[in-house]
Structures are given as C-alpha cells and as structure tokens.
Protein backbone atom coordinates (compact mmCIF):
# COMPACT_ATOMS: atom_id res chain seq x y z
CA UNK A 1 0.53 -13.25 -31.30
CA UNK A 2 -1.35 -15.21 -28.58
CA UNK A 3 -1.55 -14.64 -24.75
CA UNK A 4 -2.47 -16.41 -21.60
CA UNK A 5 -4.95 -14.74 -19.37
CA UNK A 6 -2.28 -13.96 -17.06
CA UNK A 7 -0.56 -11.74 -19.20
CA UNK A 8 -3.36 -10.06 -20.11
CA UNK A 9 -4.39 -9.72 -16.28
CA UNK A 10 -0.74 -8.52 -15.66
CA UNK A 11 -1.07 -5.63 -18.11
CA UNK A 12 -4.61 -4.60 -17.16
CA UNK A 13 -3.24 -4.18 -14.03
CA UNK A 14 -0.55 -1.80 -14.90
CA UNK A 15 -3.35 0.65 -15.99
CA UNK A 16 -5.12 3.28 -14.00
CA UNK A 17 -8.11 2.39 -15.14
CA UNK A 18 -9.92 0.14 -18.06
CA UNK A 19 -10.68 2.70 -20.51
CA UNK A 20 -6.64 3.48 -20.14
CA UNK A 21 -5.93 0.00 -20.79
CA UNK A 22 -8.22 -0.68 -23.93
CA UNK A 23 -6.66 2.62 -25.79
CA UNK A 24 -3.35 1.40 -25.55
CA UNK A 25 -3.96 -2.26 -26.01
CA UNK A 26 -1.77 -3.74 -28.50
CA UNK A 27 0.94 -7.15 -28.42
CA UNK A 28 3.76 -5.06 -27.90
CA UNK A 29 2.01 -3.25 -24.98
CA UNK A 30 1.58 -6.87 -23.53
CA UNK A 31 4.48 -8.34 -24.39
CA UNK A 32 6.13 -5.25 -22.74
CA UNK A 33 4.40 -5.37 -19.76
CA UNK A 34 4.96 -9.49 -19.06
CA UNK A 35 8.45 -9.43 -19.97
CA UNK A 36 9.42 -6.43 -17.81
CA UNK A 37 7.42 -7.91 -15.10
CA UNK A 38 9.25 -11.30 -15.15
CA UNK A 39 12.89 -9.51 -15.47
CA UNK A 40 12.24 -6.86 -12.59
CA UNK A 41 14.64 -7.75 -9.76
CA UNK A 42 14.97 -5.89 -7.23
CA UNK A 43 17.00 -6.30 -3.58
CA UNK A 44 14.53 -7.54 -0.96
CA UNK A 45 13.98 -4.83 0.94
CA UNK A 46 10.91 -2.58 2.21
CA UNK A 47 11.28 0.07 0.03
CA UNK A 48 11.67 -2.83 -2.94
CA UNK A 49 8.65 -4.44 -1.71
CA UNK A 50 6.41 -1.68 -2.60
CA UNK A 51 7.87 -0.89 -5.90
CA UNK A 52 6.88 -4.31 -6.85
CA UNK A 53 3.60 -4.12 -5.68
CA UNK A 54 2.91 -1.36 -7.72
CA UNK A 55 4.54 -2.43 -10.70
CA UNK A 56 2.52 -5.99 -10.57
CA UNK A 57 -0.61 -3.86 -10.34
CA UNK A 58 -1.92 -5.06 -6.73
CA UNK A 59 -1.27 -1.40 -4.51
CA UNK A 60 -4.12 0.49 -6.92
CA UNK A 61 -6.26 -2.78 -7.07
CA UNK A 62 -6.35 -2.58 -3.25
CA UNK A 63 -6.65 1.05 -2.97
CA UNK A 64 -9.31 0.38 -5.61
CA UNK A 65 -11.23 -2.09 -3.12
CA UNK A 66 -10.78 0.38 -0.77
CA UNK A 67 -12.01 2.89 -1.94
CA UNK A 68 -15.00 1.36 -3.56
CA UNK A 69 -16.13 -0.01 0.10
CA UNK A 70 -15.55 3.64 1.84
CA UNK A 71 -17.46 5.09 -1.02
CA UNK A 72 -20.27 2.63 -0.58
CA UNK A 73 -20.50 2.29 3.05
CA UNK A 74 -19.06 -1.39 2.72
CA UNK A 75 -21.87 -2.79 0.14
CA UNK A 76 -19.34 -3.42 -2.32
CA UNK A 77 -15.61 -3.79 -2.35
CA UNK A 78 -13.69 -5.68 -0.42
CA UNK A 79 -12.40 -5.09 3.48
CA UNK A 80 -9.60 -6.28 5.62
CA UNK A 81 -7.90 -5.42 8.33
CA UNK A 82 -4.49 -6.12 7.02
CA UNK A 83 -3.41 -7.19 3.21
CA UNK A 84 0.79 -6.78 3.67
CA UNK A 85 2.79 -8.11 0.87
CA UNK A 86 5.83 -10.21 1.84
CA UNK A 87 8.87 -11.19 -0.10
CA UNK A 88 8.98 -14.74 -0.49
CA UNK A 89 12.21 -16.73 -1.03
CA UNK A 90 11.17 -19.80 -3.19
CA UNK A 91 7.86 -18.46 -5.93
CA UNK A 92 7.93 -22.13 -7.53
CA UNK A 93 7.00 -23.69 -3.87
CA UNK A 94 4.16 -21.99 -3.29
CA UNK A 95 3.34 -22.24 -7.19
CA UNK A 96 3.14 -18.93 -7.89
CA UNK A 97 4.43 -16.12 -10.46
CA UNK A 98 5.47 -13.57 -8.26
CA UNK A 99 8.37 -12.85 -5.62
CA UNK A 100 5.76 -11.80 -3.28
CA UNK A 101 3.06 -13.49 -0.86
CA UNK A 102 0.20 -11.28 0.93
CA UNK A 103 -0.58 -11.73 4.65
CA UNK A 104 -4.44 -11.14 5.25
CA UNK A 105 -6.12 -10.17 8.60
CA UNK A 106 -9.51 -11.12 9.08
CA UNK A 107 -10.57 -10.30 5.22
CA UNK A 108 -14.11 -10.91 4.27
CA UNK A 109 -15.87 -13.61 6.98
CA UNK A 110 -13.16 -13.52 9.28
CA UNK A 111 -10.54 -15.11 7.30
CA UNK A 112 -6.80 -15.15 7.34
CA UNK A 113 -3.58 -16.47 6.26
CA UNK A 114 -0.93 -16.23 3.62
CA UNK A 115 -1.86 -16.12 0.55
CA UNK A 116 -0.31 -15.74 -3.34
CA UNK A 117 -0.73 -13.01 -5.31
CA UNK A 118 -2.99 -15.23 -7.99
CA UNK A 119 -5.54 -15.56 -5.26
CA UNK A 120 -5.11 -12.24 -3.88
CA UNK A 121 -5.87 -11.08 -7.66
CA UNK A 122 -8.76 -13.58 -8.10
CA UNK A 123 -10.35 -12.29 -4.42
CA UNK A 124 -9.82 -8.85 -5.63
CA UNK A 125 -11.77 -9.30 -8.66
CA UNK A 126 -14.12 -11.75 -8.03
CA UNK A 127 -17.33 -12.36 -5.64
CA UNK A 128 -15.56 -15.07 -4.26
CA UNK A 129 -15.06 -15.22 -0.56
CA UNK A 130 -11.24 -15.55 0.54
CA UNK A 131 -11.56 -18.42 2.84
CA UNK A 132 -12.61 -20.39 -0.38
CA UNK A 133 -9.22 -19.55 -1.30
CA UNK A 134 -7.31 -20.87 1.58
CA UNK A 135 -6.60 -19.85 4.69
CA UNK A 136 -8.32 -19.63 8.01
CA UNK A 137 -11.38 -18.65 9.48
CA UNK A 138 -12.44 -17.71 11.92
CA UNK A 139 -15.25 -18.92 14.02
C-alpha cells in the first residue's frame, strides 16, 4: 500500500511523540488515521473547534513549539502572539484539507494573517519564516 506525504504527516501527528509513532507504524495505522480524519464532522462550534485541532495533530505541535522556545529561552521553536484556529466554511477555496484556518499575530518577524493548516504545519516544522508563507508583515 502506498501513501502521500500528507497522510503520513497526518498520522505522525496523531502521536505524542516520534518514537510513539515509529512502534506503531503500519498501513492500517495510516489508513486509520487519514480516513477517520477526512470523515470527522463535527458541529461548528468552540468546543468542536478544539477537538479538531487535536485530532489533526496541530494543539501538541504548538504546545510543542512552545514549549521548545520557553525551554530554550527563544533560540529554538517557534513564537507568536496568537495562533487561533478558525472554522472555515468552504476548505476547497482556500485549497486546503482541513475545515479549519489559523489566525497568526505577529509570528516570527512580525508577521500575520490567515493562514491554512498546510502552512501552519510546514512553519511548524520547518526553518522557514511565516511571512514566506503568506501573510503580512510588519514593518
């Protein structure tokens, strides 16, 4: 059986950690994990909206960043000021996977705007700098 990158993204990030995710790695744990993902439907709401954050992965890859700046007295990790997911009503308009958007506040070099959860994802992971993403920055 043969997966995309983004599946395989999508079930690292249901893991706690990497080790977790390479001792249970097998195709049905993938396929599992991608086809729950793309049939969880939940009511809009603001209780909903953090259920699927965390079942995409993104709340402990943020409290990951986090907690890797704290610990290293921002050397390493990433830092905003806000990172709020939104629902959004139409995924295939902003070419995206996922029923949800993220607003960032002045993330790394002053830089914000709404942004997919792809991006999010690749600035979470990545040395990339957000505004090469999209957005705005600030001057």
């Amino acid at each position: 059986m043969l997966f995309t990158i983004e599946q395989i993204i999508n079930y690292l990030l249901t893991k706690g950690s990497l080790n977790e995710a390479i001792s249970q790695m097998t195709a049905d744990e993938i396929h599992n994990c991608n086809t729950h993902s793309k049939a969880f439907t939940l009511e809009k709401n603001d209780e909903n909206l953090k259920i699927y954050e965390k079942e995409i992965g993104l709340a402990d890859l943020k409290r990951y960043q986090q907690e890797l700046y704290r610990e290293s007295n921002g050397t390493k990790g990433k830092y905003w000021m806000e990172l709020s997911p939104k629902w959004i009503l139409e995924p295939k308009d902003l070419d995206t996977n996922y029923e949800i958007g993220y607003w960032v506040n002045y993330g790394d070099d002053n830089t914000y705007g709404f942004f997919t959860v792809e991006k999010i994802i690749k600035w979470l992971t990545t040395d990339i700098k957000l505004h090469e993403l999209g957005g705005t920055k600030e001057i």
